[in-house]
Protein backbone atom coordinates (compact mmCIF):
# COMPACT_ATOMS: atom_id res chain seq x y z
CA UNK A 1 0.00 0.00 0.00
CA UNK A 2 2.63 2.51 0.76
CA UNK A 3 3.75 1.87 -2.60
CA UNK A 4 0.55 2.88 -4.00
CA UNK A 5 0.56 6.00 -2.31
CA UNK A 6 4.41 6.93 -3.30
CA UNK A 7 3.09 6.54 -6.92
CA UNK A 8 -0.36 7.73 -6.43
CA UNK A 9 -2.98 5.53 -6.27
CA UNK A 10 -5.36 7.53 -8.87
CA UNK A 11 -3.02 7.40 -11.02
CA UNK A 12 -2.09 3.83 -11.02
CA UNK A 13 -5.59 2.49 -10.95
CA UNK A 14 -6.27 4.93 -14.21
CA UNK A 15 -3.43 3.47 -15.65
CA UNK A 16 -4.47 0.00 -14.69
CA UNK A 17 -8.29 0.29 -15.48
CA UNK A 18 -7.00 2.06 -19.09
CA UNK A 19 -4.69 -0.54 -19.86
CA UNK A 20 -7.24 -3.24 -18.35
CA UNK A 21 -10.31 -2.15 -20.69
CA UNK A 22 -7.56 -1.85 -24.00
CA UNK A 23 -6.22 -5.77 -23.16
CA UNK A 24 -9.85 -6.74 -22.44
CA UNK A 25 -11.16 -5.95 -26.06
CA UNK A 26 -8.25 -7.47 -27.46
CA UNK A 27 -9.49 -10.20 -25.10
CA UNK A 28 -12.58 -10.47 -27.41
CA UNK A 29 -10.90 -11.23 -29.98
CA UNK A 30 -8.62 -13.75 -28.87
CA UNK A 31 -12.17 -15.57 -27.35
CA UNK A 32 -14.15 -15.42 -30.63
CA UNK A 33 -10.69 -16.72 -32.89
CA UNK A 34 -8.31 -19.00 -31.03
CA UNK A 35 -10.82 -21.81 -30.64
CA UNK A 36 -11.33 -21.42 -34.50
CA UNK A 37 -7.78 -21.74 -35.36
CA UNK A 38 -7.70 -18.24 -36.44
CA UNK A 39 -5.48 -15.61 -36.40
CA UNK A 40 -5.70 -13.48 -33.41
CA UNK A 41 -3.59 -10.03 -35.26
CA UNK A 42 -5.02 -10.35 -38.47
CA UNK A 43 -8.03 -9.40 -40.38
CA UNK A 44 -8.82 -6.34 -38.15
CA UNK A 45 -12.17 -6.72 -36.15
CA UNK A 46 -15.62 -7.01 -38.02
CA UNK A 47 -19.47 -6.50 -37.82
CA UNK A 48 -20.34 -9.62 -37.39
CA UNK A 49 -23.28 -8.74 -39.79
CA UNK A 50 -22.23 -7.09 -42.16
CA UNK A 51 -18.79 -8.02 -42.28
CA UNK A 52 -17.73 -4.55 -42.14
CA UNK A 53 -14.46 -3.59 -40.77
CA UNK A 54 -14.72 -1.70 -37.35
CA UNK A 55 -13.16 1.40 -37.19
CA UNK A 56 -10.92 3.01 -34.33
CA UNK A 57 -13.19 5.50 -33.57
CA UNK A 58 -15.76 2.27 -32.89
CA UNK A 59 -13.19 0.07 -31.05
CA UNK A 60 -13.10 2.16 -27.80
CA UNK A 61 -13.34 -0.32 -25.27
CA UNK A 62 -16.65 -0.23 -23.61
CA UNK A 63 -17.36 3.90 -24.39
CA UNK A 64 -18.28 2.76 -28.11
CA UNK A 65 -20.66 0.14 -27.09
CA UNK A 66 -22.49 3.13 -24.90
CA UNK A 67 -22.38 5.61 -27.81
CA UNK A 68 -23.64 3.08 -30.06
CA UNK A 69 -25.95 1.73 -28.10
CA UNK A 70 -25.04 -1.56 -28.42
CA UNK A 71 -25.64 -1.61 -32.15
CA UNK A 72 -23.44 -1.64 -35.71
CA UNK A 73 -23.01 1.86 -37.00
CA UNK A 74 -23.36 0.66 -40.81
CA UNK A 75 -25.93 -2.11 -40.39
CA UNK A 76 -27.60 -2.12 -37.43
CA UNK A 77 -26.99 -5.45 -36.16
CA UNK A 78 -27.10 -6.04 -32.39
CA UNK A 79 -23.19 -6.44 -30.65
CA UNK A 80 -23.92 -8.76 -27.90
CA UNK A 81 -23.66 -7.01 -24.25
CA UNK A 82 -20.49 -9.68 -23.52
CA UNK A 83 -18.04 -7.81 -25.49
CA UNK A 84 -17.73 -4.51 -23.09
CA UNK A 85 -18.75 -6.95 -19.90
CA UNK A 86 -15.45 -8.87 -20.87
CA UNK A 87 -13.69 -5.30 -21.22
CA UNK A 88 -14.88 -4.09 -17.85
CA UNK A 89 -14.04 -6.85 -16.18
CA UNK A 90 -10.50 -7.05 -17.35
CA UNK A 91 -10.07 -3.45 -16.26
CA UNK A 92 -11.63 -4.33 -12.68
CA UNK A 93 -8.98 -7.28 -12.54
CA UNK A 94 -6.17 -5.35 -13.23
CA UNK A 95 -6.92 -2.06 -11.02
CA UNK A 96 -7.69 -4.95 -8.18
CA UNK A 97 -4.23 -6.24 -9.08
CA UNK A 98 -2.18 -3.14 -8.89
CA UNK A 99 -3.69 -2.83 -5.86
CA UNK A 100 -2.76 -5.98 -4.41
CA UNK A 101 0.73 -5.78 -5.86
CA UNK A 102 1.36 -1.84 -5.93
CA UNK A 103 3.78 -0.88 -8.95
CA UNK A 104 5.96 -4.10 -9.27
CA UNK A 105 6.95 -6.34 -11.70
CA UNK A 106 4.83 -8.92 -9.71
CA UNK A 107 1.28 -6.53 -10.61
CA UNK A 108 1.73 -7.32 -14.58
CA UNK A 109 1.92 -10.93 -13.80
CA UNK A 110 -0.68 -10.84 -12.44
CA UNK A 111 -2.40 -8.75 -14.83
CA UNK A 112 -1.50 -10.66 -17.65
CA UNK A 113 -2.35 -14.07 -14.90
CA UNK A 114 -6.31 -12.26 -14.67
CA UNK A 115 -6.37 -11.69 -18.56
CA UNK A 116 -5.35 -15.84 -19.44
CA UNK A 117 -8.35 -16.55 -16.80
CA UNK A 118 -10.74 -14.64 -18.55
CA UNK A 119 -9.65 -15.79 -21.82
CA UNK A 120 -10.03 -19.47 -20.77
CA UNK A 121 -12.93 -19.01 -18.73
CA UNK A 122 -14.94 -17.56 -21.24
CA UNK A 123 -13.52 -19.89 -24.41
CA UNK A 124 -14.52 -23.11 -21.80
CA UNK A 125 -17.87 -21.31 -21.56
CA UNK A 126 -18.92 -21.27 -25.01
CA UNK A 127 -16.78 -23.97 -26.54
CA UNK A 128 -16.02 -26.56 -23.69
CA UNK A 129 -11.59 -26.75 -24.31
CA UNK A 130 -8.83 -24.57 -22.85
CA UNK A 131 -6.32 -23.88 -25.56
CA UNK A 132 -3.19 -24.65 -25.02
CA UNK A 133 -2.06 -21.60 -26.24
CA UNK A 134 -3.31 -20.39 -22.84
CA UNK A 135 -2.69 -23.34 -20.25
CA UNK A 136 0.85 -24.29 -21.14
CA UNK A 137 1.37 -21.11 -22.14
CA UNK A 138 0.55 -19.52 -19.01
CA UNK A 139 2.38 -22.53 -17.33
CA UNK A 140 5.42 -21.59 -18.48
CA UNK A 141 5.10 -17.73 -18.19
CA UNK A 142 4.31 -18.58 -14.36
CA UNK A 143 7.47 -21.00 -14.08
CA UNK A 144 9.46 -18.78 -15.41
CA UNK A 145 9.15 -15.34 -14.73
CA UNK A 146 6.92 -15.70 -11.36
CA UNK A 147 9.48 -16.71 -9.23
CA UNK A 148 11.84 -13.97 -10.96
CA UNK A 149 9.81 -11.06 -9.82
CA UNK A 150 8.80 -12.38 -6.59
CA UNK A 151 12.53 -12.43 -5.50
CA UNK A 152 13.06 -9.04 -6.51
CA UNK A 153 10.17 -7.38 -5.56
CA UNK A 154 10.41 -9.20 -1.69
CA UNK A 155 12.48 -10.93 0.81
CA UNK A 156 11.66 -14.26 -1.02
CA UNK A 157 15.16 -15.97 -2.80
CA UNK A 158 14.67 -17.13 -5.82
CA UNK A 159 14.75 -20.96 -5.19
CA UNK A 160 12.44 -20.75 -2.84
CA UNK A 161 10.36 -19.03 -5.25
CA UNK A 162 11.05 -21.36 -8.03
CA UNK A 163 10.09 -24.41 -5.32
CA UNK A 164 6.84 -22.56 -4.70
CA UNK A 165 5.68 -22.49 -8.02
CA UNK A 166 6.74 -25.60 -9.43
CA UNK A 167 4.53 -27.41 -6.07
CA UNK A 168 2.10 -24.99 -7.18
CA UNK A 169 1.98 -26.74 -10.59
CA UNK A 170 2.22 -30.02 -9.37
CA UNK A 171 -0.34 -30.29 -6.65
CA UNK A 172 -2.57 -27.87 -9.17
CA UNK A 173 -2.23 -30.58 -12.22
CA UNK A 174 -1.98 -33.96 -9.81
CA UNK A 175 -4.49 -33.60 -7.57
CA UNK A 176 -7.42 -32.62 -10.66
CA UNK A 177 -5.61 -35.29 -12.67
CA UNK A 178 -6.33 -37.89 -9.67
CA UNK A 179 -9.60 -37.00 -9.11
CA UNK A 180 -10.36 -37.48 -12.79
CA UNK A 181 -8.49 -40.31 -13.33
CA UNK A 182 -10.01 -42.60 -10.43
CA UNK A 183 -13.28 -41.54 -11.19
CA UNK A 184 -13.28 -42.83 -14.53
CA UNK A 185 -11.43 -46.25 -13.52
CA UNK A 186 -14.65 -45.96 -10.57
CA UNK A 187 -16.82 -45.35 -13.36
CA UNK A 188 -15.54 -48.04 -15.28
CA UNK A 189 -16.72 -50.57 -12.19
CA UNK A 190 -20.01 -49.32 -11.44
CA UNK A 191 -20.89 -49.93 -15.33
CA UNK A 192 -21.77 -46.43 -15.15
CA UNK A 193 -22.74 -44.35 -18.66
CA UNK A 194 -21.75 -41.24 -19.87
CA UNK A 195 -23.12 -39.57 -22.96
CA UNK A 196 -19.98 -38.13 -23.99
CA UNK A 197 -17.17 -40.33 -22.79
CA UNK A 198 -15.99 -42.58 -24.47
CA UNK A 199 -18.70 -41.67 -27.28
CA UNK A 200 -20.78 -43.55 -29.38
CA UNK A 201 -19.69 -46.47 -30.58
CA UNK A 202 -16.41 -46.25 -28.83
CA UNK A 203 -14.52 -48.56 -26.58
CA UNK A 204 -13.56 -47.57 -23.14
CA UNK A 205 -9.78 -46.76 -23.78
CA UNK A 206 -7.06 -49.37 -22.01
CA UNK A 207 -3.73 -49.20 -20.19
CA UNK A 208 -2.16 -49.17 -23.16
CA UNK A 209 -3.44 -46.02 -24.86
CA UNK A 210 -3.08 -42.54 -23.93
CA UNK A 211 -6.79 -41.97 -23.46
CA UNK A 212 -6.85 -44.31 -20.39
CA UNK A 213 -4.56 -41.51 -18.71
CA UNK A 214 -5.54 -38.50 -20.19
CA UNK A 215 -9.20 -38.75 -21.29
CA UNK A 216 -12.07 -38.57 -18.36
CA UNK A 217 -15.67 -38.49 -18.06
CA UNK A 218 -17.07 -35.14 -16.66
CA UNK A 219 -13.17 -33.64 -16.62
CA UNK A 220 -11.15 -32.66 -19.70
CA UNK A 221 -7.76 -32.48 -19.16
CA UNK A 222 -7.68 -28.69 -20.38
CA UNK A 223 -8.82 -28.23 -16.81
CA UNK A 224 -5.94 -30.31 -15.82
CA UNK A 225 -3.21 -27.76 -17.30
CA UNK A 226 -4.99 -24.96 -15.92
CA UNK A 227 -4.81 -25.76 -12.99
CA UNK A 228 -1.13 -26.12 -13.46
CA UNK A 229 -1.19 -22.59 -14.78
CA UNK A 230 -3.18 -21.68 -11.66
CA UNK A 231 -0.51 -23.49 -8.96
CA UNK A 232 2.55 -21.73 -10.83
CA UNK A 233 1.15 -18.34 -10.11
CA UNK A 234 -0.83 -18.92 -6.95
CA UNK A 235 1.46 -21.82 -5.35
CA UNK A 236 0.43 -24.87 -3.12
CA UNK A 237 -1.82 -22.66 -1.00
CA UNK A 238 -3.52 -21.02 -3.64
CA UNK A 239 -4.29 -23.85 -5.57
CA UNK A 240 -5.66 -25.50 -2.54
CA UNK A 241 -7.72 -22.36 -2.18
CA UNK A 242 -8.88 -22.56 -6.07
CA UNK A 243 -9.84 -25.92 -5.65
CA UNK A 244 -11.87 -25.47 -2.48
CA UNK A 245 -13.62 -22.03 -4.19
CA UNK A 246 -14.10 -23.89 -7.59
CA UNK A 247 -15.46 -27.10 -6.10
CA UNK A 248 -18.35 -24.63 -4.35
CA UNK A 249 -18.66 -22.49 -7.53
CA UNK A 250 -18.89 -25.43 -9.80
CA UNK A 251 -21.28 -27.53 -7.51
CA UNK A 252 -23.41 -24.70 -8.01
CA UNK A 253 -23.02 -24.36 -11.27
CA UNK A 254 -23.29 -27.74 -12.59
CA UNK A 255 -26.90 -27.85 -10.32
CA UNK A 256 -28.34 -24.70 -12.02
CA UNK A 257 -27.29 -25.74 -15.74
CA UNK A 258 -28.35 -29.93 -15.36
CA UNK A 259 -31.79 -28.09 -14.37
CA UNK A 260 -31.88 -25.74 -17.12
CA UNK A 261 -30.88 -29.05 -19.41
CA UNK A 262 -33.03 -31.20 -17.66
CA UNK A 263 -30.27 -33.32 -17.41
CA UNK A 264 -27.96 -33.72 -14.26
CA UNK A 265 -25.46 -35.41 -16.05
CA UNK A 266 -24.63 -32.98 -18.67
CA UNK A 267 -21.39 -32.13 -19.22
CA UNK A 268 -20.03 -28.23 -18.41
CA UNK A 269 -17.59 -26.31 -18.57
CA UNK A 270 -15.15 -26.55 -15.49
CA UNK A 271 -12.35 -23.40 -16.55
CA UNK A 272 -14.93 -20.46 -15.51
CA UNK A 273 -15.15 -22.22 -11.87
CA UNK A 274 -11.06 -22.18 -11.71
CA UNK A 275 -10.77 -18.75 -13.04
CA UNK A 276 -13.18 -17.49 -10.34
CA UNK A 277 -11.71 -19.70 -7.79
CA UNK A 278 -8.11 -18.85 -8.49
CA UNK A 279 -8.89 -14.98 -8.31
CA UNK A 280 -10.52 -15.71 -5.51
CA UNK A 281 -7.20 -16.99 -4.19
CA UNK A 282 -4.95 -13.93 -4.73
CA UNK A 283 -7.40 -11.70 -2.36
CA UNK A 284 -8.59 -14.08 0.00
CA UNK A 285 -6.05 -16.40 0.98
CA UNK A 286 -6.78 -19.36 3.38
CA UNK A 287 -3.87 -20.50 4.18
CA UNK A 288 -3.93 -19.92 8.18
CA UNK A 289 -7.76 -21.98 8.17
CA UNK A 290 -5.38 -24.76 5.96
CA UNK A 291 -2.87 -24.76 8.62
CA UNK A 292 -5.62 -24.92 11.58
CA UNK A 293 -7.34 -28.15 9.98
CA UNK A 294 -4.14 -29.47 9.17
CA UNK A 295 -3.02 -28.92 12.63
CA UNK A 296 -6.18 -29.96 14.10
CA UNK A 297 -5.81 -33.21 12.37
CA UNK A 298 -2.41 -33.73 13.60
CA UNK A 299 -3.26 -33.02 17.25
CA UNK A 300 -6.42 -35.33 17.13
């Protein structure tokens, strides 16, 4: 906080809410293309209409939605409400970031941390996958440059850092790739069916092939590597706390949409549970009730 204040707090969280809403409509883009294999720099952005290329003067995040209420200059057409709620939301993430983090190296991280979740929570939302472009890519961003800036900007060394992240990783990938792992060889025993796994007409897969370790009913294993993402930025207590926060969020989740599909069993996206979970994390750690019930266990 005092860091804030050296800088001046209005004018970091302007900075951060400016930058925020600019990365959030690229954002946008990056949600509506990278599942489609499509460039994410190239054509410029379009009317979805009328195909009609988008000018500057139209591409101001969230203050050209207002003006235009909401609607194509040349055609008309309707721009869905999600493009400047994806915009604002970035901006909140990152003016809540450089106010966790103050003016470090540690607060674009972070930033750029808030702006994968988005990205994968929203692309999980509509399409049901987590690119890898994002997952491993924000694996190795984490593993690499989080434990950098968290030994310069505090009293942390760097291998201790480095340790942090990479059991971040670890428990983050293992423990979702247990869970999903045993219940499919539980599944497996109880004769149990799933619409979508292993399809129709396909055998269960066997020791032998890479679907019997990497291919689960109810879990894809893009939620696997993002939780890896998530541990490498968060570390062991973070992840812990994503997983507890996600578990809740996605209980409640999964109830609301298997009673708007009139099906309990159908399948949903897991990544917008995470994403809320794991910023969840970075405010409200948990890590002294963790050592309590850990203790308490001990001691009993």
């Amino acid at each position: 906080m005092a860091m804030i204040e050296e800088f001046g707090a209005p004018f970091i969280s302007g900075s951060a809410l400016a930058f925020g809403l600019v990365v959030g409509s690229f954002l946008n883009v990056v949600i509506h293309r990278l599942p489609l294999g499509e460039s994410v720099v190239s054509p410029r952005s379009r009317c979805p209409g009328c195909q009609t290329p988008i000018s500057a003067g139209d591409n101001i995040p969230v203050l050209s939605y207002i003006a235009l209420r909401g609607r194509c200059r040349h055609c008309g057409a309707g721009i869905s409400l999600r493009y400047p709620a994806v915009e604002a939301v970035t901006g909140i993430l990152f003016v809540a970031m450089a106010w966790r983090f103050g003016p470090t190296p540690l607060a674009l991280l972070f930033m750029a941390f808030a702006a994968a979740l988005v990205a994968a929570a929203m692309i999980d939302l509509d399409h049901q996958i987590i690119p890898d472009e994002i997952s491993l890519g924000g694996l190795a961003v984490g593993l690499a440059c989080v434990p950098v800036a968290t030994s310069f900007d505090t009293d942390i060394d760097y291998a201790s850092a480095l340790v942090h992240s990479g059991l971040g990783a670890l428990i983050g990938a293992g423990f979702l790739w247990s869970v999903g792992f045993f219940h499919a060889r539980l599944s497996v025993a109880l004769g149990r069916k799933f619409s979508h796994w292993p399809g129709e007409g396909e055998a269960l897969p066997r020791p032998g092939q890479a679907d019997y370790w990497l291919w689960f009913p109810g879990l894809g294993f893009g939620d696997v590597k993002l939780l890896a993402m998530i541990g490498a930025f968060v570390g062991p207590w973070g992840v812990l706390d994503t997983l507890l926060s996600a578990s809740i969020i996605g209980l409640l989740v999964g109830v609301i949409w298997g009673l708007i599909r009139r099906d309990l069993s159908s399948p949903f996206g897991f990544g917008p549970a995470l994403a809320v979970g794991a910023i969840f994390s970075v405010f409200v750690p948990l890590q002294e009730l963790w050592l309590r019930f850990l203790v308490a266990g001990a001691s009993s």
